[in-house]
Protein backbone atom coordinates (compact mmCIF):
# COMPACT_ATOMS: atom_id res chain seq x y z
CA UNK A 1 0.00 0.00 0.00
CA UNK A 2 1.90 2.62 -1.18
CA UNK A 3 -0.45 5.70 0.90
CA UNK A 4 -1.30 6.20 4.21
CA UNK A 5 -3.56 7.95 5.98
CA UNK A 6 -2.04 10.34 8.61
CA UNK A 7 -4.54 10.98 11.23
CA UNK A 8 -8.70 11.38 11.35
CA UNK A 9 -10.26 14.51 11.57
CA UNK A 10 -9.05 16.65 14.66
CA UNK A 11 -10.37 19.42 15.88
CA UNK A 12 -7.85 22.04 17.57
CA UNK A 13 -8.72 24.98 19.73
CA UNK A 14 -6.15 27.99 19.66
CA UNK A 15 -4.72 28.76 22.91
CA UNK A 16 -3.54 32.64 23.87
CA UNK A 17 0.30 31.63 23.11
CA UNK A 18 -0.37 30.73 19.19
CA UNK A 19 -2.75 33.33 18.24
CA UNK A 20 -1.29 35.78 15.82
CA UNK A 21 0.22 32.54 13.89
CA UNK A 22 -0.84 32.11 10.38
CA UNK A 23 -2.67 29.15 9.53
CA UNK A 24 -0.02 27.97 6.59
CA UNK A 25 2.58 27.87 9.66
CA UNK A 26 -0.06 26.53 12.20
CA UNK A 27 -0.34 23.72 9.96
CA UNK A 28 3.06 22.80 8.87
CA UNK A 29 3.25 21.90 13.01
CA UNK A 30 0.59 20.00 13.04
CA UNK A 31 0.58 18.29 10.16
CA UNK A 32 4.35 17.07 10.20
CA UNK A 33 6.20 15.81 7.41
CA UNK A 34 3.17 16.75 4.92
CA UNK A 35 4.39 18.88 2.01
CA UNK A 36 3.64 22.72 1.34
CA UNK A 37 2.07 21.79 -1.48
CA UNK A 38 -0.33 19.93 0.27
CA UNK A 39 -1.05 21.73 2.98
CA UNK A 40 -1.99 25.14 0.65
CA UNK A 41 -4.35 22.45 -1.53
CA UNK A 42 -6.38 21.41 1.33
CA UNK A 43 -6.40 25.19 2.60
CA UNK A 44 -7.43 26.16 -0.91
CA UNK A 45 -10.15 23.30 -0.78
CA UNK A 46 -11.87 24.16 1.77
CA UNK A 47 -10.81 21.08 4.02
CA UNK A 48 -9.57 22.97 6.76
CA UNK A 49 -12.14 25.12 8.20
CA UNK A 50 -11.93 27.87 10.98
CA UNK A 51 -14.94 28.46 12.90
CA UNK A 52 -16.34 26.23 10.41
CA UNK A 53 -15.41 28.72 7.45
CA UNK A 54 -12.96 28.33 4.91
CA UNK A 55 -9.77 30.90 5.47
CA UNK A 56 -6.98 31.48 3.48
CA UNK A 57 -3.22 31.09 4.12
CA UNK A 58 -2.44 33.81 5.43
CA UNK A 59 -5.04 34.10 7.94
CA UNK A 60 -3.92 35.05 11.37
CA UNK A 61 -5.34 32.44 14.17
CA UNK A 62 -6.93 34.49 17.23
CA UNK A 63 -7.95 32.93 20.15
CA UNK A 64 -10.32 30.45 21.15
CA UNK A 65 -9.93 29.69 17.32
CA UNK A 66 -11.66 26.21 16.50
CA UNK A 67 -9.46 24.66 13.83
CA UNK A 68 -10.53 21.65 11.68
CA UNK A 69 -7.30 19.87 10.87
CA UNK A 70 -8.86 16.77 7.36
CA UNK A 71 -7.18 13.43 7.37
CA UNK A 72 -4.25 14.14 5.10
CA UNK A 73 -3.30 11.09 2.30
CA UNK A 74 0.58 10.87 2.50
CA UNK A 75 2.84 8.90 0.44
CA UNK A 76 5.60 6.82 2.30
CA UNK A 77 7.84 8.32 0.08
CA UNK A 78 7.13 11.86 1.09
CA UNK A 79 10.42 13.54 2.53
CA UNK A 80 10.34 13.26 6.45
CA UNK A 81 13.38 13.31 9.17
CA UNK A 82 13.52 9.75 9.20
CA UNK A 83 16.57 8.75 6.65
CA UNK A 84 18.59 11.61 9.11
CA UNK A 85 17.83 10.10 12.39
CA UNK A 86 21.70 10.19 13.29
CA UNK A 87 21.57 13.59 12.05
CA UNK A 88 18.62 14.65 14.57
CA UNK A 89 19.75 12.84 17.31
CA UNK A 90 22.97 14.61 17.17
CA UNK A 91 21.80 17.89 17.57
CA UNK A 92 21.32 16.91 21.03
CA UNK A 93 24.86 17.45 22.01
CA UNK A 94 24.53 20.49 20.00
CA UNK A 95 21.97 22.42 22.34
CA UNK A 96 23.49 25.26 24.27
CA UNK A 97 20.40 25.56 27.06
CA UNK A 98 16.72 24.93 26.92
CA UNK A 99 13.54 26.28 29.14
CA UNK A 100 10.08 26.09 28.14
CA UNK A 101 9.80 29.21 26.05
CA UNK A 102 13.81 28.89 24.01
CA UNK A 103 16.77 26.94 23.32
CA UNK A 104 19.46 28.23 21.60
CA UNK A 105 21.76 25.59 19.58
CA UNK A 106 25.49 25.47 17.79
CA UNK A 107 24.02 24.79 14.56
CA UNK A 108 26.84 22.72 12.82
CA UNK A 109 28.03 24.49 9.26
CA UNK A 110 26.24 22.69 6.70
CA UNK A 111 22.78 22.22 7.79
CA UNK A 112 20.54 24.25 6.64
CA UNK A 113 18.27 25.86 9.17
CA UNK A 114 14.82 24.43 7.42
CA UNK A 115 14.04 22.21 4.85
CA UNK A 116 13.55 24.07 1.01
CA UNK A 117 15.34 23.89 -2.17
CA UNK A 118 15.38 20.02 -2.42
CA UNK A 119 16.38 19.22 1.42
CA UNK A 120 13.79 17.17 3.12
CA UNK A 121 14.73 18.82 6.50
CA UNK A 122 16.72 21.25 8.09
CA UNK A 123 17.78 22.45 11.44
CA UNK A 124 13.96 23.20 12.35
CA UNK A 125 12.22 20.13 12.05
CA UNK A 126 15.53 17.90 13.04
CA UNK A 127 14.32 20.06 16.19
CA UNK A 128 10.54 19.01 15.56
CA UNK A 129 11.56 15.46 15.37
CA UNK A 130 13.41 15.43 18.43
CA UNK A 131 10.60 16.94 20.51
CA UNK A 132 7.18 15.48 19.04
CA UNK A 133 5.79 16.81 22.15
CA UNK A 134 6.47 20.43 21.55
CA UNK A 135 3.43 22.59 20.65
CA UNK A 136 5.43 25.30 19.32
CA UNK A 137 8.77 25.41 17.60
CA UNK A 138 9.73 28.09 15.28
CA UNK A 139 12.95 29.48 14.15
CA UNK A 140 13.51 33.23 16.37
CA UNK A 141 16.54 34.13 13.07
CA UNK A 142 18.28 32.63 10.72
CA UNK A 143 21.82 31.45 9.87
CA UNK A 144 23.14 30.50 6.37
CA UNK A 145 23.54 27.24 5.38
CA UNK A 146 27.43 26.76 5.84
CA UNK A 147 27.62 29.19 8.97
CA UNK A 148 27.73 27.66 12.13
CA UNK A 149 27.19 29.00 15.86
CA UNK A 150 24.30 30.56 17.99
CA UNK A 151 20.76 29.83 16.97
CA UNK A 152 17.65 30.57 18.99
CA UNK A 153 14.79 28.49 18.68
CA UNK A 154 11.20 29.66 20.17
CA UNK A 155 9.14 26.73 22.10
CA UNK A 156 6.62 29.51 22.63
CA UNK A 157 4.63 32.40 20.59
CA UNK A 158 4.88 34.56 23.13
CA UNK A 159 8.42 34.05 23.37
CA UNK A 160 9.07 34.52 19.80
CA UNK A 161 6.98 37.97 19.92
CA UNK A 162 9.50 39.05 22.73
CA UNK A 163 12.60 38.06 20.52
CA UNK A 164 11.52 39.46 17.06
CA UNK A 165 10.76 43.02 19.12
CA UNK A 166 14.24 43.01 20.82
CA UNK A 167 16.04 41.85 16.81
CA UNK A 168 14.01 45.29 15.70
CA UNK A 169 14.83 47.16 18.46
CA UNK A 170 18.59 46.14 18.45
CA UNK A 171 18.84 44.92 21.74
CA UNK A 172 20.04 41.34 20.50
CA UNK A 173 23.55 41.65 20.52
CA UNK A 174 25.00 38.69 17.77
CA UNK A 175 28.89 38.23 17.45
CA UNK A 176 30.68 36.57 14.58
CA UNK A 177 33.94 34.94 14.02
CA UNK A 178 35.37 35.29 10.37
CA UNK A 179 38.65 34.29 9.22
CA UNK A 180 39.39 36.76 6.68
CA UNK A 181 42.24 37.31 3.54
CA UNK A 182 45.52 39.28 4.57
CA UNK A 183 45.77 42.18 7.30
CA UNK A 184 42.56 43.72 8.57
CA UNK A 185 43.42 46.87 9.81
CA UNK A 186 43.46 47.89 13.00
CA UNK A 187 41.82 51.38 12.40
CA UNK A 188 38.64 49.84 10.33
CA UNK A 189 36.26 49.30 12.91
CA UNK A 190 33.08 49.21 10.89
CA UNK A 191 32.01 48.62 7.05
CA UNK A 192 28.90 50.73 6.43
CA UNK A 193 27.65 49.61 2.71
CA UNK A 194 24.31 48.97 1.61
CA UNK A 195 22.98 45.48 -0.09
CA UNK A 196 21.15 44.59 -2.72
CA UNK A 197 19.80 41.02 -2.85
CA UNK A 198 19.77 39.53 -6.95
CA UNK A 199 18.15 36.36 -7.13
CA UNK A 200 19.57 34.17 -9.95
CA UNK A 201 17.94 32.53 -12.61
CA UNK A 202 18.93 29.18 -11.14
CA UNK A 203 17.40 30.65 -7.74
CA UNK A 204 20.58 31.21 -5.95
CA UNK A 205 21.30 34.13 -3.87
CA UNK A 206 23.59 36.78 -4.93
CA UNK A 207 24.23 40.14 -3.07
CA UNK A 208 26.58 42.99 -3.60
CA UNK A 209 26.91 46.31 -2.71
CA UNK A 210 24.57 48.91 -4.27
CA UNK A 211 23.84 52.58 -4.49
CA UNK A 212 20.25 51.53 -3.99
CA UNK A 213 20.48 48.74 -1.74
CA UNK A 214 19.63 48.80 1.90
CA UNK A 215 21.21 50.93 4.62
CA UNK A 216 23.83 48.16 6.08
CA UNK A 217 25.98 48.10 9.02
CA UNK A 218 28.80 45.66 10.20
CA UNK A 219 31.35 46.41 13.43
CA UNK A 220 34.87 44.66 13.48
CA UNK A 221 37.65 44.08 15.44
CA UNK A 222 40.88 41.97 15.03
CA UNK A 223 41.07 39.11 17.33
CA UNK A 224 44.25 37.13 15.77
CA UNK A 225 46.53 38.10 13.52
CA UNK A 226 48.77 35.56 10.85
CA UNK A 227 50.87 35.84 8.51
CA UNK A 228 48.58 35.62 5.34
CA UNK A 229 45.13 35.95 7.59
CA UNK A 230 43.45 37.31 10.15
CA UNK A 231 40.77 36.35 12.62
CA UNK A 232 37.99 39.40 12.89
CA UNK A 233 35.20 39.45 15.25
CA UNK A 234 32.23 40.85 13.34
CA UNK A 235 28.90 42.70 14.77
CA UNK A 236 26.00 43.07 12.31
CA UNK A 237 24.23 46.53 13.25
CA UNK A 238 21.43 45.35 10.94
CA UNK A 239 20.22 41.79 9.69
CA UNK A 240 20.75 41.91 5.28
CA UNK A 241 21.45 38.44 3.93
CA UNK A 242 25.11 37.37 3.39
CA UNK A 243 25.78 40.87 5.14
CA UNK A 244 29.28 39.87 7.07
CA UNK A 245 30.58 37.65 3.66
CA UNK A 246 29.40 40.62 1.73
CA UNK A 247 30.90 43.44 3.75
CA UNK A 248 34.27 41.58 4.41
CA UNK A 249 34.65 40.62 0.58
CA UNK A 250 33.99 44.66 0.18
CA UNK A 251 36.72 45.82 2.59
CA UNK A 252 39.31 43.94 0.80
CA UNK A 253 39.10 40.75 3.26
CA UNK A 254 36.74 37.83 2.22
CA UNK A 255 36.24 34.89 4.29
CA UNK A 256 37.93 31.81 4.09
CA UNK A 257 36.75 29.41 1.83
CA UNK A 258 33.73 31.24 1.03
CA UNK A 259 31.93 29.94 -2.49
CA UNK A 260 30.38 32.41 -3.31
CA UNK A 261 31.91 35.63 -2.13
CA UNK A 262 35.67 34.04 -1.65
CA UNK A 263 38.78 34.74 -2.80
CA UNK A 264 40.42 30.98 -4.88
CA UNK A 265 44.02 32.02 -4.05
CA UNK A 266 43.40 32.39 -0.30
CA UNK A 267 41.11 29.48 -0.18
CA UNK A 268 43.63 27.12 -2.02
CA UNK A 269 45.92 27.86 0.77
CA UNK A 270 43.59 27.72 3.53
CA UNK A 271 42.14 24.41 2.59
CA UNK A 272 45.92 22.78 1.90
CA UNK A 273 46.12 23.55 5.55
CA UNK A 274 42.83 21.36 6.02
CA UNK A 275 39.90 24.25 6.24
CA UNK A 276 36.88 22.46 4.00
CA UNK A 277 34.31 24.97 5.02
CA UNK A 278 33.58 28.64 5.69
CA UNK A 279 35.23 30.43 8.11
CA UNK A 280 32.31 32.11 9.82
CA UNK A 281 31.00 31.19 13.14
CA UNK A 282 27.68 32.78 15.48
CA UNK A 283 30.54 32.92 18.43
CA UNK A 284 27.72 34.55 21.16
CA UNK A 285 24.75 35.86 21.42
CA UNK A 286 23.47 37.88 23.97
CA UNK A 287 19.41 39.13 25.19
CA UNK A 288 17.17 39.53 27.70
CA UNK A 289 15.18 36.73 28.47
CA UNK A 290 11.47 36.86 27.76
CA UNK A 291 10.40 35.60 31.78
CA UNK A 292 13.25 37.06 33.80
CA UNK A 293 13.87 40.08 32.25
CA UNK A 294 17.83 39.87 32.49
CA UNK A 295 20.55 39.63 29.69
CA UNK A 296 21.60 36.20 28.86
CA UNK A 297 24.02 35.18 27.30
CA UNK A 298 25.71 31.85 25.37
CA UNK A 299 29.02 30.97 23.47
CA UNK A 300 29.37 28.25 20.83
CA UNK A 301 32.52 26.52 20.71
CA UNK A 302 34.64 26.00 17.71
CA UNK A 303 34.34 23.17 16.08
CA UNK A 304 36.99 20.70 15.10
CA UNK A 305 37.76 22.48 11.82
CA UNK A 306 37.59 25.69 12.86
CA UNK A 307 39.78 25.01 16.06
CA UNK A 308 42.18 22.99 13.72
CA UNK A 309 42.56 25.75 11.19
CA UNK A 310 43.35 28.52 13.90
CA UNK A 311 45.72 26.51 15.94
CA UNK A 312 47.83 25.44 12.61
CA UNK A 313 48.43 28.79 11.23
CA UNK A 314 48.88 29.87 14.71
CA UNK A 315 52.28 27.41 14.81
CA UNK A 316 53.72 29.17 11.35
């Protein structure tokens, strides 16, 4: 039998802490390891009723919501964590602390932070996998693909309200690791450029610095200095995609085996000496805590290739 059914009809009342959560998302949790394109035909059919009326995707659940969640037809084939169970079960070691309303991980370089352009999963629902019993789990920011470090995770809407206020107002304070080309000054502590974001025809992600991009901000300062590189600690002042990779590739200093933004020479060398991804690392983060009110704050280690990279051109 090569379909299953996932579950009979349910019927979900919204608590307080997931109103203001569209449906489309409300769903993805609820319905786990369904596709997108499923879950928008079964919104778009009617099948999943609010108050016993049809709503569209991006309808914003409010509480006391009564939510009428259809039996949903999967195939076994459908992507789902499963094949990456060592993967998920890993990430365990990888979380930094956990309450009921966050937990921040050291999301290893390479995962990406949720599933999309042909991955079946990504950091998110590895997370979703490994606590079934969560009601809530959403991704507070994001990290690229191949950049590793601080992530923050909310268990709670509430809590995720609190954290996307304190990203807008600035009072999350995120802190980078890069190891960049040649000599960074001493006397450049910031790289004020705006971005503009191209996407691609294949769909990739391209951005460079624009006249009429936006306003962009990144703070530096050297940690390390060697003789062909040099180990910056990099603050982004404002959130643009690829911002660091962009900004340090503009001051004359790209990161260390970067694809896309990278300089071959530099990278040749760097990966002879054993570096096989990029340089940048979410060191520490740092905010105030949605229940106690008091700055918190975590530090990712290194991880083996990072630490092995830094300690051999620290022996030249």
């Amino acid at each position: 039998m090569n379909d299953q059914v996932s579950q009979k009809v349910r019927f979900v009342t919204i608590e307080d802490d997931l109103s203001g959560q569209r449906i489309d998302n409300f769903l993805r949790t609820q319905l786990k390891g369904v596709p997108k394109s499923m879950i928008y035909r079964i919104l778009r059919k009617g099948e999943v009723r609010v108050n016993k009326g049809r709503v569209k995707p991006e309808y914003k659940l409010q509480p006391q919501d009564l939510v009428r969640i259809p039996p949903v037809r999967v195939s076994q084939g459908q992507p789902a964590p499963s094949p990456k169970l060592d993967s998920i079960a890993a990430l365990t070691s990888h979380i930094l602390f956990e309450d009921d309303r966050l937990m921040v991980i050291n999301k290893p370089s390479g995962m990406a932070v949720h599933g999309g352009s042909g991955l079946s999963f990504g950091l998110i629902e590895g997370l979703r996998a490994l606590r079934p019993e969560a009601k809530f789990m959403e991704l507070v920011h994001r990290l690229d693909r191949d950049t590793s470090g601080c992530i923050i995770i909310a268990k709670k809407r509430s809590a995720l309200r609190h954290m996307h206020e304190q990203l807008r107002t600035g009072k999350m304070d995120k802190r980078y690791h890069a190891l960049v080309c040649g000599q960074w000054p001493d006397s450049r502590f910031k790289v004020k450029a705006p971005l503009r974001k191209n996407i691609l025809q294949s769909g990739e992600r391209m951005v460079s610095v624009s006249e009429d991009g936006k306003p962009s901000e990144t703070r530096y300062h050297v940690l390390k200095r060697f003789n062909s590189a040099s180990l910056v600690e990099a603050s982004p002042i404002t959130g643009r995609t690829h911002q660091i990779r962009v900004h340090c590739l503009h001051a004359g200093h790209p990161i260390a085996c970067d694809t896309k933004y990278g300089d071959s020479e530099f990278d040749t060398e760097m990966r002879n000496n054993g570096l096989n991804r990029l340089f940048l690392h979410a060191a520490s983060i740092a905010f105030i805590h949605p229940v106690s009110e008091t700055t918190v704050r975590f530090e990712a280690p290194y991880d083996n290739a990072l630490s092995s990279i830094v300690s051999k051109l620290q022996d030249r």
